[in-house]
PDB file of N, CA and C in Angstrom:
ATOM      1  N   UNK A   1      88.710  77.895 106.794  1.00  0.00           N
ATOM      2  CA  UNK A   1      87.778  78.577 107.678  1.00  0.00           C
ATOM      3  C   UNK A   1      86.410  78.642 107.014  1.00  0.00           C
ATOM      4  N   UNK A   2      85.470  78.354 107.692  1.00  0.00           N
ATOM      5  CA  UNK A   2      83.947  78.367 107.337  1.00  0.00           C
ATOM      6  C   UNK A   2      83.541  80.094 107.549  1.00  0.00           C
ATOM      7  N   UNK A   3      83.352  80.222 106.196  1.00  0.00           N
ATOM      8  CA  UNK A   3      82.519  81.266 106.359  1.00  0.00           C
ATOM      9  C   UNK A   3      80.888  81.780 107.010  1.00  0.00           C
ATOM     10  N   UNK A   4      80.816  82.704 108.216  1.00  0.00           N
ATOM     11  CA  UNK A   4      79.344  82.750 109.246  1.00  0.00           C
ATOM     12  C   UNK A   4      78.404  83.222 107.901  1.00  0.00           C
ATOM     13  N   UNK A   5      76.949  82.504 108.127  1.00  0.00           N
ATOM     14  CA  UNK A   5      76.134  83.318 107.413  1.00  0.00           C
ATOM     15  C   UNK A   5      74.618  82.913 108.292  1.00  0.00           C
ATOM     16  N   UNK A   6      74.264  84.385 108.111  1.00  0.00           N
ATOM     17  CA  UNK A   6      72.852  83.831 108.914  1.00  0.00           C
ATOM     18  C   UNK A   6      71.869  83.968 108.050  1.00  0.00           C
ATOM     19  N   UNK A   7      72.044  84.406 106.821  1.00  0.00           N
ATOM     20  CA  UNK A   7      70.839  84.315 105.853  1.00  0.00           C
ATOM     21  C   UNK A   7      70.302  83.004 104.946  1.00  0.00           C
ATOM     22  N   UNK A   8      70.853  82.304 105.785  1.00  0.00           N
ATOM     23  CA  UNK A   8      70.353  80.501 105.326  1.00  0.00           C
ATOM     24  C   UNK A   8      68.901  80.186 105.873  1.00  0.00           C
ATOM     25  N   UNK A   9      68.267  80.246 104.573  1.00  0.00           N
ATOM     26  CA  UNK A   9      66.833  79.733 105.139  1.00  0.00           C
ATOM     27  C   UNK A   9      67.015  78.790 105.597  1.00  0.00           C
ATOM     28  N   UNK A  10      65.357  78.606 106.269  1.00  0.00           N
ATOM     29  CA  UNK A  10      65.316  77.386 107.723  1.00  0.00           C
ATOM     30  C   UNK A  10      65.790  75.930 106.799  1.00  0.00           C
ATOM     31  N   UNK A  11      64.695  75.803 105.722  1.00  0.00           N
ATOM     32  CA  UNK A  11      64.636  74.793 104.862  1.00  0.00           C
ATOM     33  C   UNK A  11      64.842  74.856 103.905  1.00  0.00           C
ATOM     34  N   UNK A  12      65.056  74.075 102.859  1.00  0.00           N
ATOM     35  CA  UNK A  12      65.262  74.499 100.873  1.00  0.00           C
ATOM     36  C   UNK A  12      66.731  74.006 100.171  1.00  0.00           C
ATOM     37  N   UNK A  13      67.034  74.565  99.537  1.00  0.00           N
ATOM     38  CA  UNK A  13      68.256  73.618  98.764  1.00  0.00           C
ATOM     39  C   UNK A  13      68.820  75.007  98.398  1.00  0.00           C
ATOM     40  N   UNK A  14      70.278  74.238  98.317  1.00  0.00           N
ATOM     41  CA  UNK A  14      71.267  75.214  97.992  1.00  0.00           C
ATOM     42  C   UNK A  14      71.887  74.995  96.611  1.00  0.00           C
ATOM     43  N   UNK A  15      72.436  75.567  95.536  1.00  0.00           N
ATOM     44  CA  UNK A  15      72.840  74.683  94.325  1.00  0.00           C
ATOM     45  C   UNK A  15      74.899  74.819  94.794  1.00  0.00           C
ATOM     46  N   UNK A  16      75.664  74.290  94.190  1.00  0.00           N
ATOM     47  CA  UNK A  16      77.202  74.645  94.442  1.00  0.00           C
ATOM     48  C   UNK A  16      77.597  75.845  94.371  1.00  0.00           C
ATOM     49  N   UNK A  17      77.095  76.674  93.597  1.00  0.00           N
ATOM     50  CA  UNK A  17      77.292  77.935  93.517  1.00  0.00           C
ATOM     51  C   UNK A  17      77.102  78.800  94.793  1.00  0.00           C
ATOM     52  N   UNK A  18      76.125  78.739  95.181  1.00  0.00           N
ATOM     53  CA  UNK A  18      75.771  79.232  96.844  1.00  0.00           C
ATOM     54  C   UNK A  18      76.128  78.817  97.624  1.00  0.00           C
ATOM     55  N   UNK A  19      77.457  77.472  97.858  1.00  0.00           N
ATOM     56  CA  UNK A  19      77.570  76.513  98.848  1.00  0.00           C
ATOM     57  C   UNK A  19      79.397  77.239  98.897  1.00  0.00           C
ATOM     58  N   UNK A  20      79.703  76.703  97.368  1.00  0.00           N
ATOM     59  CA  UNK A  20      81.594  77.025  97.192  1.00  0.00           C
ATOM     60  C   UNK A  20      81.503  78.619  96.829  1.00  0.00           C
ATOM     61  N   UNK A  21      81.118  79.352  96.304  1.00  0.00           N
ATOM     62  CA  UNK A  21      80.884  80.886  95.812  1.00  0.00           C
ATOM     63  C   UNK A  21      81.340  80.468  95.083  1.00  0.00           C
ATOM     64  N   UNK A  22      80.919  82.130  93.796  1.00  0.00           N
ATOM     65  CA  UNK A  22      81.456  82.627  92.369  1.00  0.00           C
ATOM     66  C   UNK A  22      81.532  83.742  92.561  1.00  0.00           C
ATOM     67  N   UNK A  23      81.537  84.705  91.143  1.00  0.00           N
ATOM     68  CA  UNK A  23      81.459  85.866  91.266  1.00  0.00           C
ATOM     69  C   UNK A  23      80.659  86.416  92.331  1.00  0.00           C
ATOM     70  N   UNK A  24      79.356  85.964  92.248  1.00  0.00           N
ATOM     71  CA  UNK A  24      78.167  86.809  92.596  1.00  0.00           C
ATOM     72  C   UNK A  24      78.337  86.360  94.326  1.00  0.00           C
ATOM     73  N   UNK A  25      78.652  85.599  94.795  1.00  0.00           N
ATOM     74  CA  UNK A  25      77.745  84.302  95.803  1.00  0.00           C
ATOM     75  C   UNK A  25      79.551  84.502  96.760  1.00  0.00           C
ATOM     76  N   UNK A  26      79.380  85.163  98.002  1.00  0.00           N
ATOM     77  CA  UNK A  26      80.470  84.434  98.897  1.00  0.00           C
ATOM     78  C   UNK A  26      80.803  83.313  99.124  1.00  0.00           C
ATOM     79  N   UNK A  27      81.520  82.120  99.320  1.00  0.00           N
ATOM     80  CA  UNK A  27      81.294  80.959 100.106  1.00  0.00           C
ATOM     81  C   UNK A  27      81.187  80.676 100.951  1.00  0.00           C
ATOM     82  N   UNK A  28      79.624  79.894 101.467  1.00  0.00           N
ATOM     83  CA  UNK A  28      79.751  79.290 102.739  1.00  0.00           C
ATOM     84  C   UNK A  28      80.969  78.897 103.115  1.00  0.00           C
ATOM     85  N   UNK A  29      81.154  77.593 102.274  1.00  0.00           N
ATOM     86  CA  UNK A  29      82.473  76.719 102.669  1.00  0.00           C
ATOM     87  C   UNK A  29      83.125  76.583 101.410  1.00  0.00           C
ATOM     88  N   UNK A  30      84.591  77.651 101.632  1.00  0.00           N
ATOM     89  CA  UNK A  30      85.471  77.813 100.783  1.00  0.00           C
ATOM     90  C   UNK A  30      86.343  76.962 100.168  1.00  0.00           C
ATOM     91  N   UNK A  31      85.979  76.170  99.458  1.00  0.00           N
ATOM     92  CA  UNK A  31      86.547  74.954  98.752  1.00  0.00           C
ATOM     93  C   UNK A  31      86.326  75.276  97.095  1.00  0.00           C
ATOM     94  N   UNK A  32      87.631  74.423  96.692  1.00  0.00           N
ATOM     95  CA  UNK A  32      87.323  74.370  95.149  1.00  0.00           C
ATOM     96  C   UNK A  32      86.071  73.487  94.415  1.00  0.00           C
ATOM     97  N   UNK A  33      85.634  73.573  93.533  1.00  0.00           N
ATOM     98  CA  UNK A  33      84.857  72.576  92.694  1.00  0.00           C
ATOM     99  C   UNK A  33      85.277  71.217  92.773  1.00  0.00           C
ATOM    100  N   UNK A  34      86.115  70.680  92.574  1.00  0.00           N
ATOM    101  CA  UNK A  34      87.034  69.329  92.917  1.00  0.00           C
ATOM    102  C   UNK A  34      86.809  69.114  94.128  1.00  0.00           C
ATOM    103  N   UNK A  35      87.777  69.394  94.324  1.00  0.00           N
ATOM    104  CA  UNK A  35      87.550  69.335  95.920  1.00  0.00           C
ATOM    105  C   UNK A  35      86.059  69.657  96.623  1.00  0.00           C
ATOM    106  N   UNK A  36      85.112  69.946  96.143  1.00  0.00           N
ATOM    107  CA  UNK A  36      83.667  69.712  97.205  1.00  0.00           C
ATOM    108  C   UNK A  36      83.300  68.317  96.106  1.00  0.00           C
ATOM    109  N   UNK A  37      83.256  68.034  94.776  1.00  0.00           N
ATOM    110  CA  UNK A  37      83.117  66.662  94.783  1.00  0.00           C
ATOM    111  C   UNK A  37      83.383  65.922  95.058  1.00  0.00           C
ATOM    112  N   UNK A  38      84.817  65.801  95.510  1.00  0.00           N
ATOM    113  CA  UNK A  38      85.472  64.471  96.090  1.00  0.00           C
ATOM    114  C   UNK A  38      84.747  64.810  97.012  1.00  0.00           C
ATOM    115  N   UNK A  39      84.772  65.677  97.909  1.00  0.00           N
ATOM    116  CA  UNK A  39      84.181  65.259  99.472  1.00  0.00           C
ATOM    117  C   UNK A  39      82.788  64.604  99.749  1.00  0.00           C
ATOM    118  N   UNK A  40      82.094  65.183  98.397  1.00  0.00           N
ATOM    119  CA  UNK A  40      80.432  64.513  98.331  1.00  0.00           C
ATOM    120  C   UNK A  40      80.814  62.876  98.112  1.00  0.00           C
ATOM    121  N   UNK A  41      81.738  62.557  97.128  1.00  0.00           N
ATOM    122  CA  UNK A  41      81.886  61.488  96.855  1.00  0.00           C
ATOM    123  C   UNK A  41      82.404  60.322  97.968  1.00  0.00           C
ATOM    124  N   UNK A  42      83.204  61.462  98.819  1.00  0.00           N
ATOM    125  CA  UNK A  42      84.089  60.301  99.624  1.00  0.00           C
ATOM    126  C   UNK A  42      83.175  60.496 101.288  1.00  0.00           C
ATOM    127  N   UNK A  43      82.068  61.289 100.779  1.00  0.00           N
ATOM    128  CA  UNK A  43      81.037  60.929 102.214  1.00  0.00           C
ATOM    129  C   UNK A  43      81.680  62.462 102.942  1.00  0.00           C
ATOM    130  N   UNK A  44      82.302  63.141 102.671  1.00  0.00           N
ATOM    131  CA  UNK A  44      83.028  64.127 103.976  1.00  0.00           C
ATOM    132  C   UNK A  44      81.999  65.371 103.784  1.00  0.00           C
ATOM    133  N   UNK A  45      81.195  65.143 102.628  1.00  0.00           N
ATOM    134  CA  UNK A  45      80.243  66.454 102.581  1.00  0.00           C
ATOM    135  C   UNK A  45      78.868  66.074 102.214  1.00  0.00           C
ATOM    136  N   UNK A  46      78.062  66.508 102.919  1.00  0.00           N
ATOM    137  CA  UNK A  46      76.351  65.987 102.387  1.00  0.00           C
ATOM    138  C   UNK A  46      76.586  65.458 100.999  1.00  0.00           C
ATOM    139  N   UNK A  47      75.732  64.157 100.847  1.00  0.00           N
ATOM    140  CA  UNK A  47      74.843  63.970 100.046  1.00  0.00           C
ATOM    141  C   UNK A  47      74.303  64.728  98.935  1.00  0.00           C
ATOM    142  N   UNK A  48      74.637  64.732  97.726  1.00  0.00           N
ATOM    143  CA  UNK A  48      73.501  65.945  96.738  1.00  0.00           C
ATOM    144  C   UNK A  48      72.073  65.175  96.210  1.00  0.00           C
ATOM    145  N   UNK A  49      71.220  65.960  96.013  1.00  0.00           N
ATOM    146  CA  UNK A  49      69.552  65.950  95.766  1.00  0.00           C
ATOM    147  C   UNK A  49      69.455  66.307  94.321  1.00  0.00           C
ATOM    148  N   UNK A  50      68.810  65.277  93.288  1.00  0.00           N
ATOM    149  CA  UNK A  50      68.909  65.571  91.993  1.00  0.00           C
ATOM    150  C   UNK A  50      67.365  66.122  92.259  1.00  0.00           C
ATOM    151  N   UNK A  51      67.206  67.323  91.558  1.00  0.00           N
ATOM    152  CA  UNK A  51      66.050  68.325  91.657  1.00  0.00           C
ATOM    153  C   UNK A  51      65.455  68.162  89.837  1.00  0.00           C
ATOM    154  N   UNK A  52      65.114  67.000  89.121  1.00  0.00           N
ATOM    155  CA  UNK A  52      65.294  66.855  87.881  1.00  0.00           C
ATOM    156  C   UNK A  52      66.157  66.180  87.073  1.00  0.00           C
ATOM    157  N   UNK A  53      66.487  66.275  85.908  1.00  0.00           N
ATOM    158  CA  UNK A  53      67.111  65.775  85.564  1.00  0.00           C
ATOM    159  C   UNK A  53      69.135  66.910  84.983  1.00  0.00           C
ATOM    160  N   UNK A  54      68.549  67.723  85.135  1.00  0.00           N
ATOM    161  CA  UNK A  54      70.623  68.719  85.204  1.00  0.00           C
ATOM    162  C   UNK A  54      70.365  69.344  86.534  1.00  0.00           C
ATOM    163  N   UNK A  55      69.309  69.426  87.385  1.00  0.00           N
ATOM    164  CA  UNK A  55      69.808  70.507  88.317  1.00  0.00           C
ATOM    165  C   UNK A  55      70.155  69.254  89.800  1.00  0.00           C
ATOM    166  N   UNK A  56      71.269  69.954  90.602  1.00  0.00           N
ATOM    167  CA  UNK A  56      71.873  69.141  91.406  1.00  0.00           C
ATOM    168  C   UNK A  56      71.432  70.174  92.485  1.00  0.00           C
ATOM    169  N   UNK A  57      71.701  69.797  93.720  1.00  0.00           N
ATOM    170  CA  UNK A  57      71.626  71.117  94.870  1.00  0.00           C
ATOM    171  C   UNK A  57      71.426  69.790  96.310  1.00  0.00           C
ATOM    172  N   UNK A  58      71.522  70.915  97.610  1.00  0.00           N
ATOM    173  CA  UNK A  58      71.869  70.366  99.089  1.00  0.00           C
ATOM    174  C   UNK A  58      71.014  70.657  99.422  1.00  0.00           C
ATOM    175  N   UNK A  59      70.405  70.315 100.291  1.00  0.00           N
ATOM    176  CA  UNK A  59      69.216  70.433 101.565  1.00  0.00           C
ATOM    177  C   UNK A  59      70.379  71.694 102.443  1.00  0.00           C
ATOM    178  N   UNK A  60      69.342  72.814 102.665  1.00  0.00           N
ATOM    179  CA  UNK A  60      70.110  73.744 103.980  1.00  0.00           C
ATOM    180  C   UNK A  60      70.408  72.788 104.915  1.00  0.00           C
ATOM    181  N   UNK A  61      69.379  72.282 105.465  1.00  0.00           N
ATOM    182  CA  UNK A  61      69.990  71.589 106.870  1.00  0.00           C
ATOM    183  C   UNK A  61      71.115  70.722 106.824  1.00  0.00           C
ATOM    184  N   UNK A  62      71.306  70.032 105.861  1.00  0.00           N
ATOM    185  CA  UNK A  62      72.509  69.437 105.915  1.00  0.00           C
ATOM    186  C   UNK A  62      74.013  70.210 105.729  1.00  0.00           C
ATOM    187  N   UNK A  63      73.690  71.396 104.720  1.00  0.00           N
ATOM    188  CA  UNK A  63      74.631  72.263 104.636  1.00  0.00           C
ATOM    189  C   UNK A  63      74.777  73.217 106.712  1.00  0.00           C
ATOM    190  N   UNK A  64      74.093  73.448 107.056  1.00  0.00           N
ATOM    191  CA  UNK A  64      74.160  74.061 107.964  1.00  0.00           C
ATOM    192  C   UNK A  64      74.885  73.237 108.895  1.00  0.00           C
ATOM    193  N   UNK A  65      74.764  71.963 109.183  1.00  0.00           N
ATOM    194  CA  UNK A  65      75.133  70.788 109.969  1.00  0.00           C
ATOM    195  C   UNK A  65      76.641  70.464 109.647  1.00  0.00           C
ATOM    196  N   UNK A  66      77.057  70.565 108.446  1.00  0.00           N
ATOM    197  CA  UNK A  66      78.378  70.762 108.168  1.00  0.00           C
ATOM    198  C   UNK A  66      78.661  71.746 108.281  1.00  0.00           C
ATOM    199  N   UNK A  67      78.588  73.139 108.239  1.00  0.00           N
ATOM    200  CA  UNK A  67      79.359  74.235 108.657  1.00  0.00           C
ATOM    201  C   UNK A  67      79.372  74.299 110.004  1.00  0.00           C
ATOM    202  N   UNK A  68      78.330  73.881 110.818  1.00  0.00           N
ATOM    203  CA  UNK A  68      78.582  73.453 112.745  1.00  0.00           C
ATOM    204  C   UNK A  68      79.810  72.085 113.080  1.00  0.00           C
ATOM    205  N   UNK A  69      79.742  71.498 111.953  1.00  0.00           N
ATOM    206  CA  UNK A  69      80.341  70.262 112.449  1.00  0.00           C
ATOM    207  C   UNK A  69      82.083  70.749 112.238  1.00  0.00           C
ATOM    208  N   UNK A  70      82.329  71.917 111.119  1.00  0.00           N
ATOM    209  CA  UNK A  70      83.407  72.530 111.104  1.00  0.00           C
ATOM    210  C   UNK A  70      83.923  73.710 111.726  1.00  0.00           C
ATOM    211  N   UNK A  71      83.032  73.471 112.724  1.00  0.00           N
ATOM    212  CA  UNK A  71      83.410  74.566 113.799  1.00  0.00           C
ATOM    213  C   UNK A  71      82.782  76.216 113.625  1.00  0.00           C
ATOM    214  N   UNK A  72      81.879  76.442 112.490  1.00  0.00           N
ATOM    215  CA  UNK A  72      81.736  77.439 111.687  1.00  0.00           C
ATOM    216  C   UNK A  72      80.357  78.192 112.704  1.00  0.00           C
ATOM    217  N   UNK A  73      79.866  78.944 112.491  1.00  0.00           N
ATOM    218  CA  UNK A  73      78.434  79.297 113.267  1.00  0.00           C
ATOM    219  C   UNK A  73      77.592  79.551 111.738  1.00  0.00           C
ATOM    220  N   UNK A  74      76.161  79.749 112.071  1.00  0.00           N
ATOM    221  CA  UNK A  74      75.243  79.907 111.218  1.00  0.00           C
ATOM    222  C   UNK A  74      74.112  80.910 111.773  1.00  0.00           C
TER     223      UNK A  74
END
């Protein structure tokens, strides 16, 4: 189940932490670490955006577009 959130800015990047949760961070979309790489890898989950050279992170809109495409609201 996709977790609803409406505090997703319009535009901007998300890092994994804000996408799968941790302590701090609910999950949008409740998946393990593994499991959201394979899915980046095998195409089933956006694309990631190298922001530098260690920091990784998603475009909102694409994150938002997958939580609609999983039936989820935003």
């Amino acid at each position: 189940m996709i977790t609803q959130s409406n505090q997703l800015p319009e535009t901007g990047f998300l890092r994994i932490h804000q996408i799968i949760g941790d302590k701090n961070n609910a999950p949008l979309i409740p998946v393990g670490k593994s499991t959201w790489w394979a899915g980046v890898k095998s195409g089933k989950f956006p694309a990631k955006v190298k922001l530098g050279v260690r920091t990784t992170a998603w475009r909102v809109e694409d994150i938002r577009n997958l939580i609609i495409s999983f039936g989820g609201a935003v």
